[in-house]
Protein backbone atom coordinates (compact mmCIF):
# COMPACT_ATOMS: atom_id res chain seq x y z
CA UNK A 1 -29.57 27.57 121.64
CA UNK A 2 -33.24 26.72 122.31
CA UNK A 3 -33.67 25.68 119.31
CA UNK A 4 -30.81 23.28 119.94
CA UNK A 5 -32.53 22.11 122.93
CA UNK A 6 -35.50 21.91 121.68
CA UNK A 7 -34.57 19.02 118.76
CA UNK A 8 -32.28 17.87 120.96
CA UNK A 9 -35.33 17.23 123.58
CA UNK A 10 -37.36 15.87 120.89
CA UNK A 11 -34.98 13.53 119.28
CA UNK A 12 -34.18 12.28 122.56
CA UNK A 13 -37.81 11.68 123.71
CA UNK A 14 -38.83 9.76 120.63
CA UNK A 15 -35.85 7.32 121.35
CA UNK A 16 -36.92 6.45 124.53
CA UNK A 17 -40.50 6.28 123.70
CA UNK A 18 -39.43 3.61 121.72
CA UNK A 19 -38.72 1.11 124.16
CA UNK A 20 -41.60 -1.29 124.46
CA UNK A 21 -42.54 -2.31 128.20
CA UNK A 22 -44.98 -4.62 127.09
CA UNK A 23 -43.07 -6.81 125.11
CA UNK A 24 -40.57 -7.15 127.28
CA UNK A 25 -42.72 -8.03 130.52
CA UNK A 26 -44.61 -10.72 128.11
CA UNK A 27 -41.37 -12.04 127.03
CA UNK A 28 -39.33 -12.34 130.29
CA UNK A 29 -42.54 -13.56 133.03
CA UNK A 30 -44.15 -15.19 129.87
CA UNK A 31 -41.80 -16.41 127.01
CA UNK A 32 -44.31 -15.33 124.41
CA UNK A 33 -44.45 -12.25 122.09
CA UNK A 34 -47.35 -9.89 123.01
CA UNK A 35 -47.56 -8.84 119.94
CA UNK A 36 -48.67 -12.47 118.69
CA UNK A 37 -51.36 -12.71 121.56
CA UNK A 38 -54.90 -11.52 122.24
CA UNK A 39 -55.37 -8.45 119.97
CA UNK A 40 -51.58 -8.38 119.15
CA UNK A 41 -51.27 -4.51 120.20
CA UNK A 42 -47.96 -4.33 122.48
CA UNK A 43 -49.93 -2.03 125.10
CA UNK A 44 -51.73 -1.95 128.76
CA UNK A 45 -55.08 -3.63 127.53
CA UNK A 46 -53.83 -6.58 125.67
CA UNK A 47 -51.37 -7.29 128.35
CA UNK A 48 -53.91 -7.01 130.53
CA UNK A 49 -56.10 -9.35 129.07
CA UNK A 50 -53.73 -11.77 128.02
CA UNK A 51 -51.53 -12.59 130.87
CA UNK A 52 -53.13 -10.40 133.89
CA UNK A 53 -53.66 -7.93 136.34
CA UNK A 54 -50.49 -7.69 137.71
CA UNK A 55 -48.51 -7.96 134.68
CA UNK A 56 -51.12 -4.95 133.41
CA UNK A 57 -50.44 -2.83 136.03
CA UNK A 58 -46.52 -3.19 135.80
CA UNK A 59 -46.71 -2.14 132.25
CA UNK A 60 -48.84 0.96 133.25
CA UNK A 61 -46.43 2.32 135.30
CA UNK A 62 -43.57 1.12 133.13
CA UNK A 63 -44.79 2.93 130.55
CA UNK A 64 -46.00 5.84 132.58
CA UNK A 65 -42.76 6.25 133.98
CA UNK A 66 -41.01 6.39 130.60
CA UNK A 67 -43.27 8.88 129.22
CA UNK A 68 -43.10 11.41 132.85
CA UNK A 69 -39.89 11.33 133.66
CA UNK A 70 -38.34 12.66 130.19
CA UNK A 71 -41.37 15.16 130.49
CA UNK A 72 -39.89 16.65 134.10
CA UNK A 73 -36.19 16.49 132.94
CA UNK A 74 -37.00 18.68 129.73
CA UNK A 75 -38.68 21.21 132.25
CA UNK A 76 -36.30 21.70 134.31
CA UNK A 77 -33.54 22.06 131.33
CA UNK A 78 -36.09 24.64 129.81
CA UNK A 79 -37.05 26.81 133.29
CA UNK A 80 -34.32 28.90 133.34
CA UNK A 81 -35.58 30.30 129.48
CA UNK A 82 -39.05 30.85 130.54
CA UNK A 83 -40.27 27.34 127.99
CA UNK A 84 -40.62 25.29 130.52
CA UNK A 85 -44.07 24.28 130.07
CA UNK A 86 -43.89 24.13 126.66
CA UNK A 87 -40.99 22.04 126.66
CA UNK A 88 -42.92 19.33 128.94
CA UNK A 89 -45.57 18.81 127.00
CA UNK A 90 -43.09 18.42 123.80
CA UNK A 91 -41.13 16.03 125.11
CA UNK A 92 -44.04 13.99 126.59
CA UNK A 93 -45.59 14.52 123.09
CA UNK A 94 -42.27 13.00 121.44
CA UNK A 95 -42.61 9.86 124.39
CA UNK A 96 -46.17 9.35 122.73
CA UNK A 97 -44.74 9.49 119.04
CA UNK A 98 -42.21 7.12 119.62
CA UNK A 99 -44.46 4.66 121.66
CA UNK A 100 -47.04 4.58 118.65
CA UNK A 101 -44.95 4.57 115.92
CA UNK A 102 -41.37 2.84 116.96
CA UNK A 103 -39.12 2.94 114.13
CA UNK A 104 -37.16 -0.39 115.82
CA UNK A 105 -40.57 -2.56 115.00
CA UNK A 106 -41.82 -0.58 111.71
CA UNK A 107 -43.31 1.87 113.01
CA UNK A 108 -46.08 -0.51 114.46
CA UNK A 109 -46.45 0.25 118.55
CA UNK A 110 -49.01 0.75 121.00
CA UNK A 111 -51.80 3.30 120.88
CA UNK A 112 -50.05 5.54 123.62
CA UNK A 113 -52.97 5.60 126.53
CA UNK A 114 -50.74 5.34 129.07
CA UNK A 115 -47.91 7.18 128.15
CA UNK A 116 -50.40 10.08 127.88
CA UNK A 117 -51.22 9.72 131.69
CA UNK A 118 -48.05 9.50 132.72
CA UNK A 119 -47.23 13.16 130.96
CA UNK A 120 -49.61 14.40 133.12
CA UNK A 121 -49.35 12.55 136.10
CA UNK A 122 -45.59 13.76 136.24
CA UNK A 123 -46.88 17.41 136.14
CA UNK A 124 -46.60 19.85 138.90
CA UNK A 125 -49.46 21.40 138.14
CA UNK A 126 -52.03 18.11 137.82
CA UNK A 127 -50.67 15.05 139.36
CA UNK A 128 -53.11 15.22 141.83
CA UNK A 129 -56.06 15.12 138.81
CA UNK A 130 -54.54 12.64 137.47
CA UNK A 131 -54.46 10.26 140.47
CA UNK A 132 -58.11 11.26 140.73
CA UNK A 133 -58.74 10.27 137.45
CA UNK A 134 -57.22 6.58 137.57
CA UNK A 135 -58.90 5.85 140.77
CA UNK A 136 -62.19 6.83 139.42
CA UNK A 137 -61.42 4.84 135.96
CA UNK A 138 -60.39 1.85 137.78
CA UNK A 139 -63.85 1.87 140.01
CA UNK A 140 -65.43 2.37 136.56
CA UNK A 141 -63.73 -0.55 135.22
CA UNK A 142 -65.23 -2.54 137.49
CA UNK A 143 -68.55 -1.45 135.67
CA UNK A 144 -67.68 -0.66 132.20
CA UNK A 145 -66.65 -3.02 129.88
CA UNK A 146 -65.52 -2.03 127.26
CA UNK A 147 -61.78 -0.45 127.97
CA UNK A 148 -62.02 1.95 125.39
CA UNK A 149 -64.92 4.10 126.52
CA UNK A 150 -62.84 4.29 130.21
CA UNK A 151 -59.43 5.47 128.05
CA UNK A 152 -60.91 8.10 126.44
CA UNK A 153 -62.77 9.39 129.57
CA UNK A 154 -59.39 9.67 131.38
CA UNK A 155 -57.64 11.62 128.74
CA UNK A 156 -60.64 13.80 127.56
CA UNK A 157 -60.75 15.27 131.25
CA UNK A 158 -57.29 15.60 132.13
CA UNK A 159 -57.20 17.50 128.49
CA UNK A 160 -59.92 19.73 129.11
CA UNK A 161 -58.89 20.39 133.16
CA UNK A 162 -55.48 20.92 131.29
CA UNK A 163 -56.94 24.08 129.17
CA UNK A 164 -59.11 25.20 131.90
CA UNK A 165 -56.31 25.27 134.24
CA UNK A 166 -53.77 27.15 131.70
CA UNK A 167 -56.18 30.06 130.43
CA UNK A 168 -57.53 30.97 133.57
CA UNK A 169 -54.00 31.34 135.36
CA UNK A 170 -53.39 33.39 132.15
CA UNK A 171 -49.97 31.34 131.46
CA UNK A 172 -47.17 32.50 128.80
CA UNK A 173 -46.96 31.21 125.29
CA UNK A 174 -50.57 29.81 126.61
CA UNK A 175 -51.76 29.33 122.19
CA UNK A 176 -48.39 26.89 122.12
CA UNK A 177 -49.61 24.83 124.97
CA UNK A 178 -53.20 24.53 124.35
CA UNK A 179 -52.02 23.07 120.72
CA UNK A 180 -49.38 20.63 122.54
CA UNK A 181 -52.17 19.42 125.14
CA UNK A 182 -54.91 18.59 122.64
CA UNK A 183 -52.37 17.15 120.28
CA UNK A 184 -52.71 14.21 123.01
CA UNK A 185 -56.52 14.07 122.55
CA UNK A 186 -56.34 14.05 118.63
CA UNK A 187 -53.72 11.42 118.76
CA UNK A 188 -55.75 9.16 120.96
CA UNK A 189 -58.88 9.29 118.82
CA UNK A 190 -56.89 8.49 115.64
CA UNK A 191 -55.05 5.63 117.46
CA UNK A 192 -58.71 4.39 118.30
CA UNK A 193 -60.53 4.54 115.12
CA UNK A 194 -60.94 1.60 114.90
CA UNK A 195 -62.24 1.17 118.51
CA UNK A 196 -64.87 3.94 117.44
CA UNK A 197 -65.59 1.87 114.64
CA UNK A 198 -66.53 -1.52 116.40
CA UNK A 199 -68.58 0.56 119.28
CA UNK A 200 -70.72 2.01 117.04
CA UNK A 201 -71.74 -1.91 115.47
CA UNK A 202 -71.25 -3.13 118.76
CA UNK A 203 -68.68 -5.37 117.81
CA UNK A 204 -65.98 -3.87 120.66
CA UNK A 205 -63.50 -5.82 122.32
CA UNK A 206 -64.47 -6.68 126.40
CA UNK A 207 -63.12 -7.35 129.32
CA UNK A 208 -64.16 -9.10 132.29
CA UNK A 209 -62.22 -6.92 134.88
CA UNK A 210 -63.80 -7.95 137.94
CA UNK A 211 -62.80 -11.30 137.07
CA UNK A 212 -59.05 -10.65 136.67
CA UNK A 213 -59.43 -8.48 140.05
CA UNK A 214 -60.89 -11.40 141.99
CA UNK A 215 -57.70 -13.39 140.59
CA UNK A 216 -55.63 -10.67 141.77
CA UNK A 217 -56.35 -10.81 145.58
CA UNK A 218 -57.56 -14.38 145.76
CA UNK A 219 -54.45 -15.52 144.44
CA UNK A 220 -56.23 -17.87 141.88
CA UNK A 221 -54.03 -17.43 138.50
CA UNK A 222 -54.75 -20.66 137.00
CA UNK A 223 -56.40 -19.25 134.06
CA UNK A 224 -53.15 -16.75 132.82
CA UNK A 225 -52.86 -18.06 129.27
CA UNK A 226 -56.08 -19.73 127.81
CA UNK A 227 -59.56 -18.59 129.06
CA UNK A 228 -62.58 -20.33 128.17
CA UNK A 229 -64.75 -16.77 129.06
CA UNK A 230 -62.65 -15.20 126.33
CA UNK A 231 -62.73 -16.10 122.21
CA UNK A 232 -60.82 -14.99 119.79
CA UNK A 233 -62.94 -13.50 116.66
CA UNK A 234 -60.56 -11.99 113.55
CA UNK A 235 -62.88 -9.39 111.60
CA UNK A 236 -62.40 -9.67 108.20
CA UNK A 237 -62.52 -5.72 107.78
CA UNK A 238 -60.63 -4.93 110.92
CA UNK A 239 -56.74 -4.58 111.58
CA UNK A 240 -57.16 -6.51 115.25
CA UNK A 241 -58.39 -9.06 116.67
CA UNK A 242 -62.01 -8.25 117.92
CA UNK A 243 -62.26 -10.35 122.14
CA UNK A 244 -65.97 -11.23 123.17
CA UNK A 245 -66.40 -12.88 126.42
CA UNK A 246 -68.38 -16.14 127.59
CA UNK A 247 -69.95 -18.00 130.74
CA UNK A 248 -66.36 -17.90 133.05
CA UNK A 249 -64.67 -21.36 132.60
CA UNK A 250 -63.86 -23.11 135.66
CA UNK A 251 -61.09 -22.09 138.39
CA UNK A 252 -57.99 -24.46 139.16
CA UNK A 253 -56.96 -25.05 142.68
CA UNK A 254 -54.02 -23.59 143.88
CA UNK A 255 -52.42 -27.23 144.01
CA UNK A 256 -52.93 -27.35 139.93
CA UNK A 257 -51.13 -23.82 139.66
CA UNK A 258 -48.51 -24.86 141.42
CA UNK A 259 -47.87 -28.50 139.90
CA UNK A 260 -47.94 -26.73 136.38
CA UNK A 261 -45.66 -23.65 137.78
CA UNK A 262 -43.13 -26.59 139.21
CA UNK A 263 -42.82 -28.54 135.84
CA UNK A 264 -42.36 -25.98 133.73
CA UNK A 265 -39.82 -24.62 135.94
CA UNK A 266 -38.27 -28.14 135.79
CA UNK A 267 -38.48 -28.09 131.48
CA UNK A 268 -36.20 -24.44 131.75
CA UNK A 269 -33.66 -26.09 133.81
CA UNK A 270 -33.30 -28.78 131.56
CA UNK A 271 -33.11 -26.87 128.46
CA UNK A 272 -30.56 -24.77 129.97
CA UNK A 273 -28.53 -27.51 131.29
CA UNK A 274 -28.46 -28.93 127.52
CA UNK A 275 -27.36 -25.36 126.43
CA UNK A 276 -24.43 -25.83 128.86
CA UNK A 277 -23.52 -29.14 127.97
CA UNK A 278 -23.24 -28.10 124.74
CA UNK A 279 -21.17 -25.25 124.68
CA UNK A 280 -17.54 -25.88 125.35
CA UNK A 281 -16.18 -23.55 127.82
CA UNK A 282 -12.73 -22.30 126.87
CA UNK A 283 -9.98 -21.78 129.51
CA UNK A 284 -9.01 -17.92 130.09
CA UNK A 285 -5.97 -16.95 128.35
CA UNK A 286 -3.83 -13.42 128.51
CA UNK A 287 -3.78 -11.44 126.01
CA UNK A 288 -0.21 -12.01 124.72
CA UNK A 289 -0.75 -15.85 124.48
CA UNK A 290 -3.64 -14.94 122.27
CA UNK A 291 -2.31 -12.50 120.11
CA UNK A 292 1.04 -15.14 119.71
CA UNK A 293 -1.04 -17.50 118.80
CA UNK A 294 -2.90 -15.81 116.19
CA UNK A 295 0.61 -14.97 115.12
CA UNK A 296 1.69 -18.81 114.74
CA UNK A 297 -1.04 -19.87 112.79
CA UNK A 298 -1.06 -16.66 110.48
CA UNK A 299 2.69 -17.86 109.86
CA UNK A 300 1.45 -21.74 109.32
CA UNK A 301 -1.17 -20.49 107.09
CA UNK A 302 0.80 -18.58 104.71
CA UNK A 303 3.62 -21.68 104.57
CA UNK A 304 0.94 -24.04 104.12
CA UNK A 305 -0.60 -21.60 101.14
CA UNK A 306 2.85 -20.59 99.75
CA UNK A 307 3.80 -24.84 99.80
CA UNK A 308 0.71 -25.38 97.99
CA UNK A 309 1.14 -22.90 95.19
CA UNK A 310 4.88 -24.12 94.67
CA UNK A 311 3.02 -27.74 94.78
CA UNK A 312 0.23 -26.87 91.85
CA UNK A 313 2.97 -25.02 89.85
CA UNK A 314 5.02 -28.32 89.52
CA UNK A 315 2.00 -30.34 89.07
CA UNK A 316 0.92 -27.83 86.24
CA UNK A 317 4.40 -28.11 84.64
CA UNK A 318 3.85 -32.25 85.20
CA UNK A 319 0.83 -32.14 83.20
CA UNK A 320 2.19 -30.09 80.27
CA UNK A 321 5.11 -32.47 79.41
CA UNK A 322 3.03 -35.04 79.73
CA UNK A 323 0.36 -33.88 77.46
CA UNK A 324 2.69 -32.94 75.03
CA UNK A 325 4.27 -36.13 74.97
CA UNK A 326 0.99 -37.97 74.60
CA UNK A 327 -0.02 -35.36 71.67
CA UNK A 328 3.19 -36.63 70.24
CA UNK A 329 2.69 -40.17 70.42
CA UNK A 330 -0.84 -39.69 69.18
CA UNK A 331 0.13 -37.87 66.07
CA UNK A 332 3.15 -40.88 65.45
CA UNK A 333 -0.27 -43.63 66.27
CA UNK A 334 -2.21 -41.98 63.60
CA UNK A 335 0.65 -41.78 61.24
CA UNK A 336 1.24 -45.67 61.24
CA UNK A 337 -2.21 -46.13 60.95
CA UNK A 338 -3.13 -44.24 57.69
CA UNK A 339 0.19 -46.24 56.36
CA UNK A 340 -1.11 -49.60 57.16
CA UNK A 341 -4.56 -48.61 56.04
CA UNK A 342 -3.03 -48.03 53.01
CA UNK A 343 -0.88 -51.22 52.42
CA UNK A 344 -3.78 -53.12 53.42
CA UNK A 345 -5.83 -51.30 50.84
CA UNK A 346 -3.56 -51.75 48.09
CA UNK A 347 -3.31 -55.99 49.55
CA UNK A 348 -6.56 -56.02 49.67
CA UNK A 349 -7.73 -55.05 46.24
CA UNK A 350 -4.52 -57.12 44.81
CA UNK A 351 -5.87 -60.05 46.50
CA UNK A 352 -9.43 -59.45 45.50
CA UNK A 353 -8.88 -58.76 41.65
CA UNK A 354 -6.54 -62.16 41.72
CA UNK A 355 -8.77 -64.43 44.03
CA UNK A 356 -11.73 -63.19 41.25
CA UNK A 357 -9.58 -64.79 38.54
CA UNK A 358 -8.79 -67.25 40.17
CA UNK A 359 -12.12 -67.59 41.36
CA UNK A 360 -13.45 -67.50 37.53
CA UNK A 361 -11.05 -70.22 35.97
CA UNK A 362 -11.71 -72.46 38.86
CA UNK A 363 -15.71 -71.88 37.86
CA UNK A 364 -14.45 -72.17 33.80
CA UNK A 365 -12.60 -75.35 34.93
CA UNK A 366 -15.49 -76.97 37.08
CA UNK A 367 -18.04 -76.59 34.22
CA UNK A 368 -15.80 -78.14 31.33
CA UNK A 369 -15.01 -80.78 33.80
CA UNK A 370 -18.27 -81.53 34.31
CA UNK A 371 -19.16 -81.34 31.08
CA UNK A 372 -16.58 -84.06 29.85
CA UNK A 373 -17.08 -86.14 32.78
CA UNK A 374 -20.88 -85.94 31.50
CA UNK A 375 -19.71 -87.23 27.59
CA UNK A 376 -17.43 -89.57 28.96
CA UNK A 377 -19.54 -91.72 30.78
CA UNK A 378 -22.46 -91.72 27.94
CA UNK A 379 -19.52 -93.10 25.50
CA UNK A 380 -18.70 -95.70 28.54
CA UNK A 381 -22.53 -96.67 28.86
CA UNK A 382 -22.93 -97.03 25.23
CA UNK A 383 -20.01 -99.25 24.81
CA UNK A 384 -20.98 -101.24 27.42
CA UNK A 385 -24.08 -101.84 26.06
CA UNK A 386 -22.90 -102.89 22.98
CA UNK A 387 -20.28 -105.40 24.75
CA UNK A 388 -22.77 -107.23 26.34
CA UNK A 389 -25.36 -107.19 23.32
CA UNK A 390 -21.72 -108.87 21.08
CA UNK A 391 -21.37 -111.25 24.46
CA UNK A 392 -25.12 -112.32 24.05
CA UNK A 393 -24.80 -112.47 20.07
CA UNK A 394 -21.62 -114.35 19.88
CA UNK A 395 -22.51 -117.08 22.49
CA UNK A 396 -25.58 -117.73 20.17
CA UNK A 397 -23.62 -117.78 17.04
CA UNK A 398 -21.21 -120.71 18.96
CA UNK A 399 -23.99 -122.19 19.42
CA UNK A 400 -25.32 -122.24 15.97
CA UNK A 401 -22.32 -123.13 14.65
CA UNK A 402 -21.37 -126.44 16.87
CA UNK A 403 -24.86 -127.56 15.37
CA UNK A 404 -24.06 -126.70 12.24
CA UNK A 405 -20.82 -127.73 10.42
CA UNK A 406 -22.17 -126.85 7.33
CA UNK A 407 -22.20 -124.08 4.98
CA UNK A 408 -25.16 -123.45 5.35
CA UNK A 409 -24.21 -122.30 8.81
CA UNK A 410 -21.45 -120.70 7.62
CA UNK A 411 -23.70 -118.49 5.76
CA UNK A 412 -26.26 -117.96 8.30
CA UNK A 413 -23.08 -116.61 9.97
CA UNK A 414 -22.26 -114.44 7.74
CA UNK A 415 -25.69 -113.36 7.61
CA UNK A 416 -25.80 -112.85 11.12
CA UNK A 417 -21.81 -110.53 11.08
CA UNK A 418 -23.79 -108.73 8.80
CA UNK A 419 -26.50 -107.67 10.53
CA UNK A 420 -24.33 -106.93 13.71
CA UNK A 421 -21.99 -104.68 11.42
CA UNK A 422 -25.29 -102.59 10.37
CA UNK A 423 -26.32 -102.75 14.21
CA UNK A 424 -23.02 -101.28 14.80
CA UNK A 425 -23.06 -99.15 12.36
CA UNK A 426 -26.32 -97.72 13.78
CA UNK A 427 -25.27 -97.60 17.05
CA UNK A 428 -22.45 -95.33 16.07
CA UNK A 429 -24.83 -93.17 13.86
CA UNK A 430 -27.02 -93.03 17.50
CA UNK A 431 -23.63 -91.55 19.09
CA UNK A 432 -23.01 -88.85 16.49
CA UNK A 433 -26.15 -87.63 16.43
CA UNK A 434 -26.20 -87.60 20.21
CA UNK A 435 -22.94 -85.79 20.21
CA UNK A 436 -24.14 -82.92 17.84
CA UNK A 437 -27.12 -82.83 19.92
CA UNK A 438 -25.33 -81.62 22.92
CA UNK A 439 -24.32 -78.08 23.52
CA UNK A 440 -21.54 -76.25 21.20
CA UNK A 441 -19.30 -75.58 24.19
CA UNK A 442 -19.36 -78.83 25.27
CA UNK A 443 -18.48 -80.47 21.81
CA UNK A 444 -15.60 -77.50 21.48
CA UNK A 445 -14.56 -78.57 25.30
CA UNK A 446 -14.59 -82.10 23.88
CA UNK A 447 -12.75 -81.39 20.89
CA UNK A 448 -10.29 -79.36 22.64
CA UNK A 449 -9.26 -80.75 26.00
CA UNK A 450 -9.67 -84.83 24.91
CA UNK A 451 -6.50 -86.11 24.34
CA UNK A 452 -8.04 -89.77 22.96
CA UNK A 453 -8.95 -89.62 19.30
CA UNK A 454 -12.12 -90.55 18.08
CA UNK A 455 -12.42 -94.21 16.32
CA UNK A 456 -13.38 -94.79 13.11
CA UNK A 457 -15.95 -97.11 12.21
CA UNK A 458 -13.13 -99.64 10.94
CA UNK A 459 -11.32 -99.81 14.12
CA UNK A 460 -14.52 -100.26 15.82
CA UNK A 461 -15.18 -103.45 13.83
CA UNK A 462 -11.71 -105.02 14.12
CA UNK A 463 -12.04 -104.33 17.85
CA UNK A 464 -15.41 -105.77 17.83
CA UNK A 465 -14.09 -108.82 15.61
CA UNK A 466 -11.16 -109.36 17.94
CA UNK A 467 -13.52 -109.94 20.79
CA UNK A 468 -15.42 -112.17 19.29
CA UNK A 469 -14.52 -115.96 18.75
CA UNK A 470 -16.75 -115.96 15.95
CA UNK A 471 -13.65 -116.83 13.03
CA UNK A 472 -11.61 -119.03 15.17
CA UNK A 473 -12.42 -122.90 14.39
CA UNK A 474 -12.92 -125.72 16.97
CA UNK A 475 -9.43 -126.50 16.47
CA UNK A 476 -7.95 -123.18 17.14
CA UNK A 477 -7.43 -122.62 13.72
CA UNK A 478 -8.25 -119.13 11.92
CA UNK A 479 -10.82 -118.83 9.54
């Protein structure tokens, strides 16, 4: 059963010791997160340094309190087994545990000063020492400053009266409670190694206390956020931020404080007037309404879902006739088509092999056309040549022979019909041999497609005669 107690005690302890006073004095009087301020450690000091004396002293005895009063109810749940002592100092031992290493903010707390005073302070046997020791380490404050130094000479003496007190009174289980009791000084100096660290190359945080006590009772708090007396250094090597202080900046007046105070209490009224506006306020309804309401609209909701399945199935059943039928029509499209392609294929090269004949006997045609066209209208110029040579000839032989009735021009005529039958003749010699001097196809054309027979040379001199007045007499008499 004690042992029972004992984790019960324990477990119990370390839950409240995680409750964090200073964060939540920071946050309500403040609206800021401690642990983003000053040194960011969510303890007495920082508190204290950031925001005030006041607010400092509040989380003292907050966290004081927290650490005590668990402390006295474990000893009087352990007194009537004889533990009682030991059962204090465990459960102010868990308070510490859970204020330096709170498992609700990962395991990242406070360094546990204070909770370590108020285990003893809450002790029959040294409260009194223990109010003795925090009015002689705030009088050294006033002194001192450097915090640390004054922290450590608090707990180091109520340790060591602690052991003093217990072996000379000869207590029971007296090797359990001197380990408990200096449990609190080892914890300290590890929580403060890094204090130890910064005092020894004198870069430790300090604090002008008298300062923030002269605030205090003057009433002058115009200087509770930003300080000009205090700058913020971050040491590369260190895990805080390391506080020197400067020449004190200047007071405000009281008139300042209170024109700030009154506008930013104005800003929080507006912001939570906008908040109101904003959220719609719902009218108070019994239970039954509600729950008959949430019936309705269940009900609506599955109609509305069952509805729209029954609506997607016929739309699904839509889409398949119609797809099929346009699948159909498709395949009946491309049918016709490869059918025409193929007429037109079969037209096509029908038409092309007889517009190339065609094509070629219109060419065949053209080119003998041209050709006879070409023969033709030599023979023409020829003949007309010769016409107008016989015209020329038999106008001077008229002549000749109206000057002349005698023989003798009879037979200068007949000279002269002589020598135009050998010019004839030559000209017609001239014609053949410019005939066989033309091309083979186009005599063979000639041959071929003239319907006109060629004249002999006899017809060509009758015809030649015929024009020619040459043997008709004066009187129209033949020769």
């Amino acid at each position: 059963m004690v042992a029972l107690k004992f984790i019960f005690i324990i477990f119990c302890c370390y839950l409240v010791g995680n409750v964090s006073f200073a964060k939540i004095i920071s946050s309500s009087m403040h609206h800021k997160d401690i642990t983003k301020e000053g040194s960011g450690n969510p303890g007495v000091m920082n508190v204290l340094r950031t925001h005030g004396l006041k607010e400092g002293l509040i989380v003292l005895l907050c966290d004081a309190v927290k650490a005590g009063l668990p402390a006295l109810l474990s000893y009087f749940i352990l007194k009537s087994d004889g533990i009682a002592d030991v059962g204090y100092f465990v459960a102010g031992l868990s308070v510490v545990l859970g204020h330096n290493f709170p498992m609700v903010f990962n395991f990242k707390g406070g360094k546990g000063v204070a909770c370590t005073f108020g285990t003893f302070l809450f002790n029959p046997h040294f409260w009194w020492v223990s109010m003795i020791v925090f009015v002689v380490g705030f009088l050294l404050f006033l002194l001192i400053e450097y915090p640390f130094i004054i922290s450590f000479f608090a707990i180091t003496t109520l340790v060591v009266y602690a052991t003093i007190f217990f072996t000379l009174n000869k207590y029971a289980n007296l090797v359990a409670l001197l380990i408990f009791v200096w449990l609190f000084f080892v914890l300290t100096i590890v929580m403060h190694r890094n204090n130890i660290v910064r005092l020894v190359q004198g870069k430790e945080n300090k604090i002008n206390f008298r300062a923030k006590v002269k605030k205090f009772f003057t009433g002058k708090k115009g200087i509770e956020i930003i300080e000009e007396d205090e700058v913020n250094i971050r040491d590369p090597k260190a895990e805080e931020i390391v506080i020197y202080d400067l020449p004190r900046a200047k007071v405000k007046t009281k008139e300042e404080i209170k024109e700030e105070e009154r506008r930013k209490k104005e800003l929080r009224l507006k912001n939570k007037r906008k908040k109101k506006e904003t959220i719609i306020k719902e009218p108070i309804k019994s239970a039954s309404e509600k729950i008959h309401k949430e019936k309705f609209v269940k009900k609506e909701d599955v109609q509305k879902e069952s509805s729209l399945k029954e609506n997607l199935e016929d739309n699904v059943t839509i889409q398949e006739t119609e797809v099929k039928e346009d699948l159909e029509q498709e395949e009946i499209k491309e049918n016709s088509v490869q059918e025409n392609v193929q007429e037109e294929q079969t037209e096509n090269v029908s038409n092309v092999t007889e517009e190339t004949i065609e094509q070629k006997d219109e060419i065949v045609k053209q080119e003998v056309e041209n050709i006879e066209n070409e023969s033709e209208n030599v023979v023409q110029d020829q003949e007309e040549k010769l016409e107008v040579e016989n015209q020329e000839d038999s106008s001077e032989i008229e002549t000749e022979i109206k000057e002349n009735d005698s023989e003798e021009k009879q037979e200068s005529l007949e000279n002269l019909v002589n020598n135009e039958e050998e010019k004839v003749e030559k000209t017609v010699n001239q014609e053949e041999s410019l005939f066989e001097e033309l091309p083979n196809e186009t005599k063979e054309s000639k041959e071929i497609k003239s319907s006109k027979p060629s004249r002999t040379k006899k017809e060509r001199k009758l015809k030649f005669y015929q024009q020619t007045s040459i043997f008709e007499n004066r009187d129209d008499e033949e020769v």
